[in-house]
PDB file of N, CA and C in Angstrom:
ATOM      1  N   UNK A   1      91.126 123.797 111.896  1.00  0.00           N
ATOM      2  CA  UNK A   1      92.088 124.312 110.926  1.00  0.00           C
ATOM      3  C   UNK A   1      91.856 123.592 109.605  1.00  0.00           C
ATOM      4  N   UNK A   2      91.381 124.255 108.658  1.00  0.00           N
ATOM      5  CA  UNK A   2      91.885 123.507 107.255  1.00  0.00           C
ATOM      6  C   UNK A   2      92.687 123.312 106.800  1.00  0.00           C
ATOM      7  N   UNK A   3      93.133 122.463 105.631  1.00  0.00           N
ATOM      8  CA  UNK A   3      93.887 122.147 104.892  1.00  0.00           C
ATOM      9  C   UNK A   3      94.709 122.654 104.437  1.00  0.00           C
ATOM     10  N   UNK A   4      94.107 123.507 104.093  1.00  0.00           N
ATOM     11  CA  UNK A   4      94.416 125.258 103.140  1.00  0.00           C
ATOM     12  C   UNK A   4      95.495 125.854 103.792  1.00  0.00           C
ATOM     13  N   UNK A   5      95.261 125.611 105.528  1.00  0.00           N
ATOM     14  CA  UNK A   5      96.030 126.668 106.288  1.00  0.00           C
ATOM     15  C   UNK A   5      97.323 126.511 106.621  1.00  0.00           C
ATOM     16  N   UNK A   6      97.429 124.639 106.475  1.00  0.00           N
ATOM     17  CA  UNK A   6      98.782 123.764 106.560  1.00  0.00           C
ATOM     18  C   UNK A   6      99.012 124.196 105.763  1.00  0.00           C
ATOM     19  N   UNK A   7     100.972 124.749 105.755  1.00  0.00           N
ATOM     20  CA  UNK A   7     102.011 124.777 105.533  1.00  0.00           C
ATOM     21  C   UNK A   7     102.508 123.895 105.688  1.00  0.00           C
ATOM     22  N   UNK A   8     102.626 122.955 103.908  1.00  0.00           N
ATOM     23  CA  UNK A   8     103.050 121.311 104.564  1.00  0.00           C
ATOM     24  C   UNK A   8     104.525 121.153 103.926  1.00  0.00           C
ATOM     25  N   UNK A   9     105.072 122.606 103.187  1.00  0.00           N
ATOM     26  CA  UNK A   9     106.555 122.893 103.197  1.00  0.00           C
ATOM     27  C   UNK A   9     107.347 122.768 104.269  1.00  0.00           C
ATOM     28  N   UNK A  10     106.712 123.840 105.446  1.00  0.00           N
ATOM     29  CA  UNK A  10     107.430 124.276 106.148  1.00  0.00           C
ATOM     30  C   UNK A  10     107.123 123.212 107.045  1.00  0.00           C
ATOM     31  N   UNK A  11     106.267 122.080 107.774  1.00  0.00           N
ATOM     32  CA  UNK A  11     106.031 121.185 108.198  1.00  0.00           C
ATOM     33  C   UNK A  11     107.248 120.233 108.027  1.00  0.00           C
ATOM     34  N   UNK A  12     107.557 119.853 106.338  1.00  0.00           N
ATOM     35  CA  UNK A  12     108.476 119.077 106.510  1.00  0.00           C
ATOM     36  C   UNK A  12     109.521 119.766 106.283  1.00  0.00           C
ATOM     37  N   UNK A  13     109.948 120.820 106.010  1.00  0.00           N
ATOM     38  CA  UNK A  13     111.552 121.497 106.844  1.00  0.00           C
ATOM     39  C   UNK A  13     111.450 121.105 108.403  1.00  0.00           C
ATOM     40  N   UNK A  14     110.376 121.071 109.032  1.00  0.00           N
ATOM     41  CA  UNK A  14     111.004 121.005 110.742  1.00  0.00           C
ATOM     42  C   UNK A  14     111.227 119.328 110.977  1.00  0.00           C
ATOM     43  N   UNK A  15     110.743 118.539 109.894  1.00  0.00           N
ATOM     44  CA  UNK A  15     110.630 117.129 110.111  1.00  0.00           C
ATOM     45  C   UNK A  15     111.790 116.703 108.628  1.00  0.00           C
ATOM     46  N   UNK A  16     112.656 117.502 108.731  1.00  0.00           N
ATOM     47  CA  UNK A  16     113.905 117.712 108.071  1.00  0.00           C
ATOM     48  C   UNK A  16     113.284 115.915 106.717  1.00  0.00           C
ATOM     49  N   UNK A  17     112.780 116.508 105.979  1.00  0.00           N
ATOM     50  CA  UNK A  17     111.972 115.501 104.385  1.00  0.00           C
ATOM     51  C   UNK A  17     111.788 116.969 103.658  1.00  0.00           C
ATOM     52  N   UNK A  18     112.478 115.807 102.697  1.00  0.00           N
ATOM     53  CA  UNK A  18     112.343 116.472 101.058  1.00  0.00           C
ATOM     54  C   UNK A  18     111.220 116.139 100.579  1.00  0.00           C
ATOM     55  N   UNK A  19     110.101 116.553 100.328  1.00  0.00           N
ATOM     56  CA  UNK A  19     109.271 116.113  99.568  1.00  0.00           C
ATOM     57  C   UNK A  19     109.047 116.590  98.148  1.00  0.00           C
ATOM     58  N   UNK A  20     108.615 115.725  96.856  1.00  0.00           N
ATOM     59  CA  UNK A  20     108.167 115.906  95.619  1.00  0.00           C
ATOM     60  C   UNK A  20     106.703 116.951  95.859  1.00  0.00           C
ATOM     61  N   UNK A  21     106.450 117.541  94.675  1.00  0.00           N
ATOM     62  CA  UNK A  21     105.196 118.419  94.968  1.00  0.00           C
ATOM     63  C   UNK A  21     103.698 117.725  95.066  1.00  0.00           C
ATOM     64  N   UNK A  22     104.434 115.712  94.541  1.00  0.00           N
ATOM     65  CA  UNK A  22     102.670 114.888  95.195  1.00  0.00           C
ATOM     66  C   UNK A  22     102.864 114.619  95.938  1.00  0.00           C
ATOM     67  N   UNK A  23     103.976 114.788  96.899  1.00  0.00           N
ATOM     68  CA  UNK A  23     103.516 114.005  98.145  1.00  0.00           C
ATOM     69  C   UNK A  23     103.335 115.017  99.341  1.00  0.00           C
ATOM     70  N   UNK A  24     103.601 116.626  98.608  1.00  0.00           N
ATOM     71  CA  UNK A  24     103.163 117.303  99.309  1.00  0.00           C
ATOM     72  C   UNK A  24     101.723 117.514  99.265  1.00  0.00           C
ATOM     73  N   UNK A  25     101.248 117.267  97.959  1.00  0.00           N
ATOM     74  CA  UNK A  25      99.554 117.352  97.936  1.00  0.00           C
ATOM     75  C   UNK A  25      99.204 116.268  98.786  1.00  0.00           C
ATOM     76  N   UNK A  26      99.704 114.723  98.962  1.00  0.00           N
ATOM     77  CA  UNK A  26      99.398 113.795  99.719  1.00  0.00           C
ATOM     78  C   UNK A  26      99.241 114.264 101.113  1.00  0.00           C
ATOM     79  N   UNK A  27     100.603 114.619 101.609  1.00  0.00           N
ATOM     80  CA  UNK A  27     100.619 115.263 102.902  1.00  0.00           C
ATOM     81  C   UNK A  27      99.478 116.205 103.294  1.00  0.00           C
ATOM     82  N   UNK A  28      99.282 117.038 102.284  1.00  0.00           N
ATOM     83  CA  UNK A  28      98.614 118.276 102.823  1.00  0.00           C
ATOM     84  C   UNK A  28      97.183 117.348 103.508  1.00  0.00           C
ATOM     85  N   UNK A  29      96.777 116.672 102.348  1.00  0.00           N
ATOM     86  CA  UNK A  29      95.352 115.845 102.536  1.00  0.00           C
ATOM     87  C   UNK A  29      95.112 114.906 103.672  1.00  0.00           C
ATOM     88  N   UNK A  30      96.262 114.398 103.891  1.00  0.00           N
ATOM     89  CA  UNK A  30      96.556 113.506 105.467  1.00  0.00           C
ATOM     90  C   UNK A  30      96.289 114.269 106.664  1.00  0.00           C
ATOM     91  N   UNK A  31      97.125 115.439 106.754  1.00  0.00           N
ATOM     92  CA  UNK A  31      96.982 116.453 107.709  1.00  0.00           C
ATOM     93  C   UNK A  31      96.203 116.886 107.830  1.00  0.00           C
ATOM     94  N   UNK A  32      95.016 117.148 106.507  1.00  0.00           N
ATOM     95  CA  UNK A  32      93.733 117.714 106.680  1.00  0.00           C
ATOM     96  C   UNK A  32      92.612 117.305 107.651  1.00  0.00           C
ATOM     97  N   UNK A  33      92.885 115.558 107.036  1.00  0.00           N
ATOM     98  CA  UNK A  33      92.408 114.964 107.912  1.00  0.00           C
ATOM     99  C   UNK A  33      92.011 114.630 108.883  1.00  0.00           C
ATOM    100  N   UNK A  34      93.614 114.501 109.319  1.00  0.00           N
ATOM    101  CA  UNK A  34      93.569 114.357 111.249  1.00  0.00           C
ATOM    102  C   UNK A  34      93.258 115.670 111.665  1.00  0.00           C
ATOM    103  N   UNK A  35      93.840 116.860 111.232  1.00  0.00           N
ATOM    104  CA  UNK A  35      92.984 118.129 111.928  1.00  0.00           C
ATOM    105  C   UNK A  35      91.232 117.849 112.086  1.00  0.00           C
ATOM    106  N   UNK A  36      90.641 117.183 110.861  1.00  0.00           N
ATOM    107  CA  UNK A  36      89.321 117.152 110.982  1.00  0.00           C
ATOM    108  C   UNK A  36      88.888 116.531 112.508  1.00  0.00           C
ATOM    109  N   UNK A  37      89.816 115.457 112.648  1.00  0.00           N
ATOM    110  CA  UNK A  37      89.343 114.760 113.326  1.00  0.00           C
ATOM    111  C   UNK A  37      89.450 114.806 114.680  1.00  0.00           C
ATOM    112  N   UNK A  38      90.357 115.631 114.594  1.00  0.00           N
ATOM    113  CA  UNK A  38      90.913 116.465 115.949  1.00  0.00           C
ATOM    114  C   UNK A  38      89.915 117.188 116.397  1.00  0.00           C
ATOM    115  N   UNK A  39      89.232 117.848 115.635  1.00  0.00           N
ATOM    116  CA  UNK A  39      88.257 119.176 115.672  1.00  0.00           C
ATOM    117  C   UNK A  39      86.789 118.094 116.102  1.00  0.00           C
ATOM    118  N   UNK A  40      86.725 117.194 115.527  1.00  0.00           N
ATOM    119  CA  UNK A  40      85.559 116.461 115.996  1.00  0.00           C
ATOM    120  C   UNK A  40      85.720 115.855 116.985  1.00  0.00           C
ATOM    121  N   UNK A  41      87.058 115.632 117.358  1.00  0.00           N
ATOM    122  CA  UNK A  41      87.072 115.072 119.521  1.00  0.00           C
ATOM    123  C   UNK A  41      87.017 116.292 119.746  1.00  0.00           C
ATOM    124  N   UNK A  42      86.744 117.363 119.710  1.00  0.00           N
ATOM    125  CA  UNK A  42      86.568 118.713 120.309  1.00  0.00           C
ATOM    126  C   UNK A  42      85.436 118.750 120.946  1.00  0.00           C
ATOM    127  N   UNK A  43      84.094 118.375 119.812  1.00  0.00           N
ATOM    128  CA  UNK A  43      82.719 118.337 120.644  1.00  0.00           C
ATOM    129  C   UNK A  43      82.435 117.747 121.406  1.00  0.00           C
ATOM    130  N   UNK A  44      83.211 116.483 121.737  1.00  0.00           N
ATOM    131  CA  UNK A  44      82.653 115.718 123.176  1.00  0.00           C
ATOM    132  C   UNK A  44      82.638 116.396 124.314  1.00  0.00           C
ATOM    133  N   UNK A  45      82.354 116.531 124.855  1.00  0.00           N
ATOM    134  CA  UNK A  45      81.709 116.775 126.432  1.00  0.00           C
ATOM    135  C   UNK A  45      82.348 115.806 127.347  1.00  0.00           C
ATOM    136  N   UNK A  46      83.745 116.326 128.020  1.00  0.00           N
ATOM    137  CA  UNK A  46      84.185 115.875 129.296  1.00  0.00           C
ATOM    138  C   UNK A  46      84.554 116.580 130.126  1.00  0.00           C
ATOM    139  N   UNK A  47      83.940 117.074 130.597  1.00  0.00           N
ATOM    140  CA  UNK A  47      83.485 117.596 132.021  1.00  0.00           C
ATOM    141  C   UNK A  47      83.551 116.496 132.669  1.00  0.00           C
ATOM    142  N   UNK A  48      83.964 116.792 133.968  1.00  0.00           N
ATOM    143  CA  UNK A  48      83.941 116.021 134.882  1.00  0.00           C
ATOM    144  C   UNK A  48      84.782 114.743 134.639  1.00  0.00           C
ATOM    145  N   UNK A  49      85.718 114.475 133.339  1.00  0.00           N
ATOM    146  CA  UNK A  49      86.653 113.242 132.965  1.00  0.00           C
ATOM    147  C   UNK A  49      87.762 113.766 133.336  1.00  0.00           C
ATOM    148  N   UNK A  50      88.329 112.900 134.342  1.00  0.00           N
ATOM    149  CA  UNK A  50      89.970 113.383 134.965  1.00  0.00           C
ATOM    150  C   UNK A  50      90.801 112.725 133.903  1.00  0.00           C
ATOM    151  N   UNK A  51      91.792 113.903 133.639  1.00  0.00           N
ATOM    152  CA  UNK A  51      92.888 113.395 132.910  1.00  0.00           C
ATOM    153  C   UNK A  51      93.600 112.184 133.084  1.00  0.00           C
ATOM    154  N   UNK A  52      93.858 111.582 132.085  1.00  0.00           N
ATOM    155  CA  UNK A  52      94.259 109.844 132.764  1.00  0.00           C
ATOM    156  C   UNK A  52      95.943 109.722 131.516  1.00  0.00           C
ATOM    157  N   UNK A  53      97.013 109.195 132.280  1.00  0.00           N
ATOM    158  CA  UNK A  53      97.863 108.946 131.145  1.00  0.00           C
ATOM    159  C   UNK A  53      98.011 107.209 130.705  1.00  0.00           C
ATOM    160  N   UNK A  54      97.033 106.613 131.232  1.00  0.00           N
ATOM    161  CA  UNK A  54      96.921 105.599 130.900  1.00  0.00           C
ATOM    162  C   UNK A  54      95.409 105.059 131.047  1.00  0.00           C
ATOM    163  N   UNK A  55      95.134 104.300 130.131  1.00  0.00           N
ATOM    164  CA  UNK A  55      93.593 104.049 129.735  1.00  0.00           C
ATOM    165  C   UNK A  55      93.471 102.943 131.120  1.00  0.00           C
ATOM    166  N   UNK A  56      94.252 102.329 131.233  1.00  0.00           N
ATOM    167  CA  UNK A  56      94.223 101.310 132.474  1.00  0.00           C
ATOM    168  C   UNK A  56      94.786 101.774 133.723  1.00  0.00           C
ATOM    169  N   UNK A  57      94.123 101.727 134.838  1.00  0.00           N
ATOM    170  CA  UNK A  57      95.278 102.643 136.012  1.00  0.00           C
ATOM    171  C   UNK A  57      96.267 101.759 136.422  1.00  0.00           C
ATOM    172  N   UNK A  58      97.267 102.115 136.819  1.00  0.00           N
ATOM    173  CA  UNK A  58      98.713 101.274 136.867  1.00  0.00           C
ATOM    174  C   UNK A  58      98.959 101.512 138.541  1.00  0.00           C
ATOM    175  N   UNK A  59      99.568 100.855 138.731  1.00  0.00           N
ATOM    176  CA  UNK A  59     100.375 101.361 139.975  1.00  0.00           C
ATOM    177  C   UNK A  59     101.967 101.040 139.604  1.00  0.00           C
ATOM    178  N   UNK A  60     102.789 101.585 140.950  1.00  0.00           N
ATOM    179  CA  UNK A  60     104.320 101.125 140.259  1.00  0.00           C
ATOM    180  C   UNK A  60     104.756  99.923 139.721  1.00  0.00           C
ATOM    181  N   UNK A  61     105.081  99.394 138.553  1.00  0.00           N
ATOM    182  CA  UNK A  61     105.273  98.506 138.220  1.00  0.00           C
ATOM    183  C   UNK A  61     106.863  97.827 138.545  1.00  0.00           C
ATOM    184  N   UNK A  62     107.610  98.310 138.760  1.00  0.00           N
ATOM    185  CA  UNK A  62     108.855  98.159 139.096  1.00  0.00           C
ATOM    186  C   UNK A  62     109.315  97.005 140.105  1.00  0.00           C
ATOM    187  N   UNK A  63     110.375  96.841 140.279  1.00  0.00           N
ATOM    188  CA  UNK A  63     110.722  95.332 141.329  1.00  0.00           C
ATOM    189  C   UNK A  63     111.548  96.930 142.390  1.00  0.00           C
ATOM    190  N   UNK A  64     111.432  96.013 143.631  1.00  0.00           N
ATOM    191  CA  UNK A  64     111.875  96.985 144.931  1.00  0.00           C
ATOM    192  C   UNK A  64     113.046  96.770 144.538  1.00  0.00           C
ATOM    193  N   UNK A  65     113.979  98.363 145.023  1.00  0.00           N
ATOM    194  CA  UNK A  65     114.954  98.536 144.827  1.00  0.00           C
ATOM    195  C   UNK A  65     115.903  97.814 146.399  1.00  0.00           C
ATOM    196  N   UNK A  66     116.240  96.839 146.128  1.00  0.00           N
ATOM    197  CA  UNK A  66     116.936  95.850 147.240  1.00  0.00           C
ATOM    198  C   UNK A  66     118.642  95.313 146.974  1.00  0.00           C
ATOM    199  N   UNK A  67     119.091  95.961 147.692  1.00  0.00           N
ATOM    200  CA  UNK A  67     120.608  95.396 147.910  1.00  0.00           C
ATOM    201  C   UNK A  67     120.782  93.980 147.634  1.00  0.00           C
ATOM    202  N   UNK A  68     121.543  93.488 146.615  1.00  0.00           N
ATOM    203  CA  UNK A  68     121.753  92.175 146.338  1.00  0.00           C
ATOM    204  C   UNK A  68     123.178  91.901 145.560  1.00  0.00           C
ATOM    205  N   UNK A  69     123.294  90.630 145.843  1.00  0.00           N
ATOM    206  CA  UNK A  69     124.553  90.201 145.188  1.00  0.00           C
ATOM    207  C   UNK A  69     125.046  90.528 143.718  1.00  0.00           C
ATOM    208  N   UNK A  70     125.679  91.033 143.113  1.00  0.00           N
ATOM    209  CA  UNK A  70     126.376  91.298 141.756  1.00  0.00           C
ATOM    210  C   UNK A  70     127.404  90.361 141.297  1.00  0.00           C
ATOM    211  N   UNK A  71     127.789  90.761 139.838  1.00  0.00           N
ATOM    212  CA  UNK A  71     128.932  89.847 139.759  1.00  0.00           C
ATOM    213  C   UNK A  71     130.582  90.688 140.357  1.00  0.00           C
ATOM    214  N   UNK A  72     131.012  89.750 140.281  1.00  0.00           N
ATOM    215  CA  UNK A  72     132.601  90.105 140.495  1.00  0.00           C
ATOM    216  C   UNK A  72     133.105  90.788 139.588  1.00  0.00           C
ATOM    217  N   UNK A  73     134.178  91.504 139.961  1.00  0.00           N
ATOM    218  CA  UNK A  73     134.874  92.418 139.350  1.00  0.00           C
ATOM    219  C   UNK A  73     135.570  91.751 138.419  1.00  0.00           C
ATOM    220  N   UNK A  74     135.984  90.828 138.443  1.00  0.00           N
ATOM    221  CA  UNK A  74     136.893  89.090 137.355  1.00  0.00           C
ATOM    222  C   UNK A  74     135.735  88.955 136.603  1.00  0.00           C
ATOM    223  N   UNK A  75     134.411  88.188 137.314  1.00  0.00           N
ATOM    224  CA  UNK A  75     133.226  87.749 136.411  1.00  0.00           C
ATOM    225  C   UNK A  75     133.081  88.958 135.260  1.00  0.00           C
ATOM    226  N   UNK A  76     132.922  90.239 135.790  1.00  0.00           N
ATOM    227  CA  UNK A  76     132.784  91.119 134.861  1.00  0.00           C
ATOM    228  C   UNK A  76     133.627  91.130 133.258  1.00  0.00           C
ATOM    229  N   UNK A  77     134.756  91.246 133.993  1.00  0.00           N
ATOM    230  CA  UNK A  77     135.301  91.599 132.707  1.00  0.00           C
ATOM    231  C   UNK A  77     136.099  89.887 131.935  1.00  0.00           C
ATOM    232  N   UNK A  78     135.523  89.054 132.638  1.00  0.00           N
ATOM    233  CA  UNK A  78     135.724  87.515 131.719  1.00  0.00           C
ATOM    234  C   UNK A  78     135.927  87.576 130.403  1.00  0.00           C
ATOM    235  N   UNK A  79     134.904  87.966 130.089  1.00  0.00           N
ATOM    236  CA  UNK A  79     134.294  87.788 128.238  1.00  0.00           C
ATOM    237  C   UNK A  79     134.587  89.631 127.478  1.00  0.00           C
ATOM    238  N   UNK A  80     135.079  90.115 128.151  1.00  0.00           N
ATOM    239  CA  UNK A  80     135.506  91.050 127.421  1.00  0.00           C
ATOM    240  C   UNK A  80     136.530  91.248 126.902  1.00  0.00           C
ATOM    241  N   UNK A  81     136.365  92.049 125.099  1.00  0.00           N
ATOM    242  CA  UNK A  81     137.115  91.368 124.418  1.00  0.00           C
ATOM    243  C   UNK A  81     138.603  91.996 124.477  1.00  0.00           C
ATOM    244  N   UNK A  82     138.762  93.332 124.918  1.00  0.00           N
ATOM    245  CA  UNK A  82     139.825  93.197 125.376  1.00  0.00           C
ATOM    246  C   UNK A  82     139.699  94.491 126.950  1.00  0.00           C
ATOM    247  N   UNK A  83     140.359  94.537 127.454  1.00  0.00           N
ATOM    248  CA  UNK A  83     140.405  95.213 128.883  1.00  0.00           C
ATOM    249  C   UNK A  83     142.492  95.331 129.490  1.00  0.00           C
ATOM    250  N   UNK A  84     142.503  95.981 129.934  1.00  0.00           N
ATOM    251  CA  UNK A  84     143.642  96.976 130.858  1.00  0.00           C
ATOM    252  C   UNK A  84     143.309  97.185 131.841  1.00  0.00           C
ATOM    253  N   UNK A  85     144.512  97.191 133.098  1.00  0.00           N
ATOM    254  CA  UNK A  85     144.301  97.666 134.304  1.00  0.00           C
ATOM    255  C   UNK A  85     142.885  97.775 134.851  1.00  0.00           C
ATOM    256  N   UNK A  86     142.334  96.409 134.574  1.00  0.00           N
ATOM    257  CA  UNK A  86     140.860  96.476 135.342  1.00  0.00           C
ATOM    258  C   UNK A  86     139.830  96.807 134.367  1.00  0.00           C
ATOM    259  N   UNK A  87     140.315  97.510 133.753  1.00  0.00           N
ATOM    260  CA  UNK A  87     138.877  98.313 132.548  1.00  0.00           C
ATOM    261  C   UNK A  87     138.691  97.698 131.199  1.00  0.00           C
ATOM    262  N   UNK A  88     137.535  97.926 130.698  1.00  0.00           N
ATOM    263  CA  UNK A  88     137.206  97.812 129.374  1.00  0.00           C
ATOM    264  C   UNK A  88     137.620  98.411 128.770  1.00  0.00           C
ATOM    265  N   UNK A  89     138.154  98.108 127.332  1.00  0.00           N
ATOM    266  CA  UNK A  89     138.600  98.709 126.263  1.00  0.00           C
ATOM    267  C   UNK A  89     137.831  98.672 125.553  1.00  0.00           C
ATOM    268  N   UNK A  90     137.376 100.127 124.904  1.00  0.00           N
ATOM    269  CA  UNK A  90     136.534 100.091 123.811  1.00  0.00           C
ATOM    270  C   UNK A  90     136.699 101.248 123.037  1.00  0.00           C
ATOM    271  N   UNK A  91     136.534 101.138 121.258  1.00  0.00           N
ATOM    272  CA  UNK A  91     136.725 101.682 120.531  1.00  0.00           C
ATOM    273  C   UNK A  91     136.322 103.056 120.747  1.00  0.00           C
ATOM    274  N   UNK A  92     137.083 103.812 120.120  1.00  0.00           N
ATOM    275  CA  UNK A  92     136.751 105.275 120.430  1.00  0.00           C
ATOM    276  C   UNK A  92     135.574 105.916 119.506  1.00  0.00           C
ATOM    277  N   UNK A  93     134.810 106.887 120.411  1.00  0.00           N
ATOM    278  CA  UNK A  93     133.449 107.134 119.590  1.00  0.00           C
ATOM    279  C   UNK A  93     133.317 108.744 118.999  1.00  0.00           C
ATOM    280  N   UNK A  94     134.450 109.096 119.577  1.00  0.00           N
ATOM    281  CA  UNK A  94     134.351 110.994 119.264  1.00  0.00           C
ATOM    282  C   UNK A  94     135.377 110.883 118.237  1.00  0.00           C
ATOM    283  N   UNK A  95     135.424 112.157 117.498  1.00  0.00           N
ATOM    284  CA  UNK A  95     136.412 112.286 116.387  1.00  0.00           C
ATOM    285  C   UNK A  95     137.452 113.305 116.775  1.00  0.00           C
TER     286      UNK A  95
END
């Protein structure tokens, strides 16, 4: 894709930016770019390369999910700054 073909208006309406008309020429030229370069990982040849989502293979990284001690229902709410009938009080977030 060229340069030419970016729509780098309507690009940044979906990436909700105002842009001045240089930084739309900037933009356009950035984008040109990476399309170029996009288009040139095109010619490599991978055949036979299995899709990988990590350059290093992983296995689960996670700690086992194991039943264990928590704090108390008191410990919990110790340091909170204020609480009722058991619960946390906290400022309201909807209007």
């Amino acid at each position: 894709m060229a340069s030419a073909e970016i729509d780098v208006k309507y690009v940044a309406h979906l990436a909700r930016l105002a842009l001045t008309p240089d930084e739309e020429k900037q933009l356009g030229a950035q984008l040109g770019s990476i399309l170029g370069y996009i288009e040139k990982l095109r010619e490599l040849d991978v055949t036979g390369v299995e899709p990988t989502a990590h350059a290093v293979p992983m296995v689960n990284v996670t700690r086992a999910d194991e039943i264990r001690e928590s704090l108390s229902h008191e410990d919990a709410l110790r340091n909170a700054p204020r609480q009722a009938n058991g619960l946390f009080i906290v400022p309201k977030v909807v209007e």
